[in-house]
C-alpha atoms as a PDB file:
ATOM      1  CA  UNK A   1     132.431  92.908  88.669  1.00  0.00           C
ATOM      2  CA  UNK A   2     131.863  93.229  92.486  1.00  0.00           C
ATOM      3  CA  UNK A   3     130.528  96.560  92.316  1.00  0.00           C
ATOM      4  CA  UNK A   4     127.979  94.807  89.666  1.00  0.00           C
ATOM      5  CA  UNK A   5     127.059  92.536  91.712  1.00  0.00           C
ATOM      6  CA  UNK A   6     127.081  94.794  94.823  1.00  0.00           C
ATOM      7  CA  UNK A   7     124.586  97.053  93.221  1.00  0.00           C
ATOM      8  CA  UNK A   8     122.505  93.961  91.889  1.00  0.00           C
ATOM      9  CA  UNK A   9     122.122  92.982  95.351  1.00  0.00           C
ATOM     10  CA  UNK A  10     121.085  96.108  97.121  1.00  0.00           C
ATOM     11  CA  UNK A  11     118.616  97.243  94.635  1.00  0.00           C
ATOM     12  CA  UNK A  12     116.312  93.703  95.416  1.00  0.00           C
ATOM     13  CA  UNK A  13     117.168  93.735  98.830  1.00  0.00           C
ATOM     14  CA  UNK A  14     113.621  95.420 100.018  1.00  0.00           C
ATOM     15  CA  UNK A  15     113.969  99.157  99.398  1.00  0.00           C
ATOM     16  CA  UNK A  16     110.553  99.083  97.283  1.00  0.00           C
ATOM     17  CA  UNK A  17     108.218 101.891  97.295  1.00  0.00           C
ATOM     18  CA  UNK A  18     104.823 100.275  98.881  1.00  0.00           C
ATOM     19  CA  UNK A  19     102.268  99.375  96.626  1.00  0.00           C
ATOM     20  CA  UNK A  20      98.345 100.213  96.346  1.00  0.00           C
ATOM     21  CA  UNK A  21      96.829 103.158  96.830  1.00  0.00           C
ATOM     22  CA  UNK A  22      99.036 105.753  98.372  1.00  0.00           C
ATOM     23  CA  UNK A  23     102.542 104.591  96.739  1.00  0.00           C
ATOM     24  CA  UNK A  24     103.207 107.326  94.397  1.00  0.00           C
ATOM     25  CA  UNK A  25     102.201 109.620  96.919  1.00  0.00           C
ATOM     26  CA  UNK A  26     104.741 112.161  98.943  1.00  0.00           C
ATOM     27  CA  UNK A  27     103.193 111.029 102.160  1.00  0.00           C
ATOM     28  CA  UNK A  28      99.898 109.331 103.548  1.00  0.00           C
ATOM     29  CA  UNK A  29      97.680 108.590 106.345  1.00  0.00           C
ATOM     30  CA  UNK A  30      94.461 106.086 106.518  1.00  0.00           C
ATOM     31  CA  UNK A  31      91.968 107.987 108.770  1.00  0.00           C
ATOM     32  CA  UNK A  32      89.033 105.443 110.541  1.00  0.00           C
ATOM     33  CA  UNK A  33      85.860 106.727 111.620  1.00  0.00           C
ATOM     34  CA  UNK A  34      85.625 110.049 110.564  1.00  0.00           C
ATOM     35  CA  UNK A  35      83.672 112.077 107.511  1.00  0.00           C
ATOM     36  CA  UNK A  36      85.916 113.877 105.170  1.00  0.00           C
ATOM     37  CA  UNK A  37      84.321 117.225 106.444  1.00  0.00           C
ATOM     38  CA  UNK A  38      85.834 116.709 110.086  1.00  0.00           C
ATOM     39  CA  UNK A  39      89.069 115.274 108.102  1.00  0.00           C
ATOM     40  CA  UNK A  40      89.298 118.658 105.509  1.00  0.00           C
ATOM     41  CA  UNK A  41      88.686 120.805 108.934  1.00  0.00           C
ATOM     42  CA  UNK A  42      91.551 118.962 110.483  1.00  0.00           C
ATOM     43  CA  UNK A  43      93.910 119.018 108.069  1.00  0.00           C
ATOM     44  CA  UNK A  44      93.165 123.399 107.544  1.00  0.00           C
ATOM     45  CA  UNK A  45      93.914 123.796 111.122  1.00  0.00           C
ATOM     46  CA  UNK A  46      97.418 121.490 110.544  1.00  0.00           C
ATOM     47  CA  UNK A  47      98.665 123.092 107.531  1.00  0.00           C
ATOM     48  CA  UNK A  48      97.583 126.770 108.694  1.00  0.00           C
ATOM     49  CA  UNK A  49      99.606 126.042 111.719  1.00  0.00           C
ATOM     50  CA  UNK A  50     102.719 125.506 109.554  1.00  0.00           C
ATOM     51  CA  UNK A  51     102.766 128.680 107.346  1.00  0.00           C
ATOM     52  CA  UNK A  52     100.086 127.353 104.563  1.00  0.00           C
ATOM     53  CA  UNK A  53      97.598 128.946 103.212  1.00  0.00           C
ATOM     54  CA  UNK A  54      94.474 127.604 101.931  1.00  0.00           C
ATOM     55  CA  UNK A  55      93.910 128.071  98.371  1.00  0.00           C
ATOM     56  CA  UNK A  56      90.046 127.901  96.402  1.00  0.00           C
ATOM     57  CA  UNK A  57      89.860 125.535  93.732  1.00  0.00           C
ATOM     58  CA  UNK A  58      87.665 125.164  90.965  1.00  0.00           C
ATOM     59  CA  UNK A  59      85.142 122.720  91.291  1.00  0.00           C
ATOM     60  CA  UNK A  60      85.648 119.570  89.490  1.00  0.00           C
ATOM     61  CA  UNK A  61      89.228 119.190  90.297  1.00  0.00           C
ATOM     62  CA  UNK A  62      91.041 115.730  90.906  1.00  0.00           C
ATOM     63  CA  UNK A  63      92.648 117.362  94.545  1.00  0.00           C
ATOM     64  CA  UNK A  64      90.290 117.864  97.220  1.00  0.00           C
ATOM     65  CA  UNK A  65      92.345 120.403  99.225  1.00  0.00           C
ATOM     66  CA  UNK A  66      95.530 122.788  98.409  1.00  0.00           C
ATOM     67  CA  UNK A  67      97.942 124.938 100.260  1.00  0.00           C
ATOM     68  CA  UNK A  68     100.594 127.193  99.587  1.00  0.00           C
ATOM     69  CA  UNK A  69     103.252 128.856 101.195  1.00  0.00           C
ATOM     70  CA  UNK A  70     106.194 131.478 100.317  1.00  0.00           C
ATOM     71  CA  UNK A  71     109.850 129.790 101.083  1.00  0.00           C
ATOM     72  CA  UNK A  72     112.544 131.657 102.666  1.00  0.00           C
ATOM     73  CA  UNK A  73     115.183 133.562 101.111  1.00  0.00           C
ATOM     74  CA  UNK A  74     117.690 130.576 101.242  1.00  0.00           C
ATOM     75  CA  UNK A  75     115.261 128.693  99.548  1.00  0.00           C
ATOM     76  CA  UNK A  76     114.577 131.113  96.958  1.00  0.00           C
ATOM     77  CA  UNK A  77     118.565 131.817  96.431  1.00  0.00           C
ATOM     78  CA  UNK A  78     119.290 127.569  96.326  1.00  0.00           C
ATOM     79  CA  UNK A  79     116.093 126.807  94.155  1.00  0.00           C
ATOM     80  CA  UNK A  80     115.024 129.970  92.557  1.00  0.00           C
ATOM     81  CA  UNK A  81     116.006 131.300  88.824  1.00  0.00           C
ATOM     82  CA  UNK A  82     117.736 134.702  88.652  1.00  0.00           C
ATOM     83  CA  UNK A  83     114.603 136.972  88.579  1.00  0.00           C
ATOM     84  CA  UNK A  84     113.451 138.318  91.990  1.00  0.00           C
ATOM     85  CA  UNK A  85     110.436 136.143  92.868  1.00  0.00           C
ATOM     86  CA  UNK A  86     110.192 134.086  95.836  1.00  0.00           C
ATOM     87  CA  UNK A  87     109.808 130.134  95.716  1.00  0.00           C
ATOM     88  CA  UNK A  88     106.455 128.662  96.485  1.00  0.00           C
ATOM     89  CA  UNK A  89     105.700 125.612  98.298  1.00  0.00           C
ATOM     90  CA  UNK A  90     102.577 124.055  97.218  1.00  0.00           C
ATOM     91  CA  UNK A  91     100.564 120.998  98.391  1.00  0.00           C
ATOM     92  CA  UNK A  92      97.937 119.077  97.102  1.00  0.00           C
ATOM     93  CA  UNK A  93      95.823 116.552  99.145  1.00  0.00           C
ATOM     94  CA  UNK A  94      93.227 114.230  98.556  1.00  0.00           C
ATOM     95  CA  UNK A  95      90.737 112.000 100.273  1.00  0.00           C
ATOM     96  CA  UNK A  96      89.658 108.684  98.593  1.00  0.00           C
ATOM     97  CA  UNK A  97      87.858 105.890 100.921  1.00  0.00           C
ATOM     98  CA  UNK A  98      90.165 103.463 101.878  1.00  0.00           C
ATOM     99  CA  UNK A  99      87.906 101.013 103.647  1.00  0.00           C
ATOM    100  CA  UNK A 100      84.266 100.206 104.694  1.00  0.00           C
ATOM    101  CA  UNK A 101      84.888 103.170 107.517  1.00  0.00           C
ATOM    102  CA  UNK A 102      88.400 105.279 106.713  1.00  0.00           C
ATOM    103  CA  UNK A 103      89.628 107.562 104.390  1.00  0.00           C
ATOM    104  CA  UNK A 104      92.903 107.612 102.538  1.00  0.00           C
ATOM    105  CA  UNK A 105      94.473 110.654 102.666  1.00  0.00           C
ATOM    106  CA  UNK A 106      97.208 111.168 100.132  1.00  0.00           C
ATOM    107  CA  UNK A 107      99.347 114.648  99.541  1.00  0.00           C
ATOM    108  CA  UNK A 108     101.710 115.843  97.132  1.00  0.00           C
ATOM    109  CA  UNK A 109     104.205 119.002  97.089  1.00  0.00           C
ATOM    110  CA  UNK A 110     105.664 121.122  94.952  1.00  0.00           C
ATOM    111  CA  UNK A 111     108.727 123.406  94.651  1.00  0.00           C
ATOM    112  CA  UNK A 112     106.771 126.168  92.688  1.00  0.00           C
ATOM    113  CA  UNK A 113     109.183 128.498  90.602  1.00  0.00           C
ATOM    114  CA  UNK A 114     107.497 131.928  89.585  1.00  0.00           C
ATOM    115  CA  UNK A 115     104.317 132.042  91.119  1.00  0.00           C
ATOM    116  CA  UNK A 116     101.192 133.044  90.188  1.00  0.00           C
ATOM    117  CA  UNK A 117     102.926 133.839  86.274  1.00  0.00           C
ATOM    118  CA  UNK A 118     100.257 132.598  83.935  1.00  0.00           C
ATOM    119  CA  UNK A 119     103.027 131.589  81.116  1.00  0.00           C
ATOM    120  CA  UNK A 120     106.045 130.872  83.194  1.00  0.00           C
ATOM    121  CA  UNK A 121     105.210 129.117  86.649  1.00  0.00           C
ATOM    122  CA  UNK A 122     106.674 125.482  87.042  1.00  0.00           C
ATOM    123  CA  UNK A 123     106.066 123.051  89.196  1.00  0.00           C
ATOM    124  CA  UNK A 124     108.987 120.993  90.817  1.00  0.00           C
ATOM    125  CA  UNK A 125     107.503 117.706  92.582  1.00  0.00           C
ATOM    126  CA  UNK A 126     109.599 117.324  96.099  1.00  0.00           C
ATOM    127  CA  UNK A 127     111.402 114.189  96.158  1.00  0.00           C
ATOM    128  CA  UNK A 128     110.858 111.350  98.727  1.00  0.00           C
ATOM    129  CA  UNK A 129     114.031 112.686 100.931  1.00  0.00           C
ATOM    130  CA  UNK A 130     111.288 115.391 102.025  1.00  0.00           C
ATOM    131  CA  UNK A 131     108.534 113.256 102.397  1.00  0.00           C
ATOM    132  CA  UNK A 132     109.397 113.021 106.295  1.00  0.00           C
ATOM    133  CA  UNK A 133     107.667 116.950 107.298  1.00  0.00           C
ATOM    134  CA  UNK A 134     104.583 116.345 105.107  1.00  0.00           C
ATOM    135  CA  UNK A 135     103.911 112.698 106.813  1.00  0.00           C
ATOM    136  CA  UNK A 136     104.718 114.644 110.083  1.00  0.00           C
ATOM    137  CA  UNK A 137     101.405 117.314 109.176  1.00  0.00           C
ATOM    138  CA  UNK A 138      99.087 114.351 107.977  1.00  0.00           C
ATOM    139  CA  UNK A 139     100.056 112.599 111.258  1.00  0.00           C
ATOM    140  CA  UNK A 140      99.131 115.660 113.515  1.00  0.00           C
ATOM    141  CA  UNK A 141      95.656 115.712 111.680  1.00  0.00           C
ATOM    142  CA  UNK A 142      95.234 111.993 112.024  1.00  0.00           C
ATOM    143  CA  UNK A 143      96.254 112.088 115.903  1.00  0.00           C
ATOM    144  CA  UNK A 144      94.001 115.276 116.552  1.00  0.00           C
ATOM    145  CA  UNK A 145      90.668 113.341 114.885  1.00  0.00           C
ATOM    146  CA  UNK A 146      91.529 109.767 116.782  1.00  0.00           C
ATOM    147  CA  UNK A 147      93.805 110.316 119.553  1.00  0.00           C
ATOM    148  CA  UNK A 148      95.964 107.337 121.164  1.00  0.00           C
ATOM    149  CA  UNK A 149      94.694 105.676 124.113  1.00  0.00           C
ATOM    150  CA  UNK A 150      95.831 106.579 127.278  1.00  0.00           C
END
């Protein structure tokens, strides 16, 4: 009974996901006084810097942005199925306004098993336990468009 209760207790105790717009995204970063142009250039020049790739997508798409990159061989032997293809990390990032002068940005990522097969590749949504590396990138994007004061 005093685990019950123990467990009762912990799960109202303030560990709640944030609510509005950004809460059932991976990670997120409210950007003031800058177009999304400057904010997409930004955030290329972040994620390139970290192994990603940009990817093209088709117009019309509910992402503004995406990037991919191959894991490591670790990766591929903890996550990966038993044919020979590499895991894939993907991201997916978009811009919404969040106020009268900022933009939300928002990103997801994926664990991406069998890449680039038409029939067979899966997405794996990263849980929040990785969250901390992709806040990290949108961070470096937000300080590089409005540095702190000195």
């Amino acid at each position: 009974m005093a685990v019950v209760l123990l467990a009762w207790a912990l799960a109202g105790s303030g560990c709640r996901t944030p609510q509005g717009p950004a809460s059932d995204s991976l990670a997120a970063v409210e950007i003031k006084g800058c177009g999304p142009l400057e904010i997409a250039r930004s955030l290329s020049d972040v994620f390139e810097k970290a192994g990603y790739s940009p990817v093209a997508l088709p117009p019309n798409r509910g992402e503004k942005m995406l990037f991919e990159k191959e894991g490591n061989v670790g990766e591929t032997v903890l996550y990966g199925d038993w044919n020979a293809k590499r895991v894939w990390y993907r991201v997916r990032i978009q811009m919404n306004l969040g106020g009268p002068d900022s933009e939300l940005v928002t990103c997801n990522a994926f664990r991406v098993l069998n890449h680039g097969d038409p029939h067979f590749e899966e997405e794996q949504r990263l849980s929040r336990l990785r969250a901390g590396a992709y806040q990290h990138l949108l961070n470096l994007a937000k300080a590089r468009l409005n540095p702190a004061p000195k």
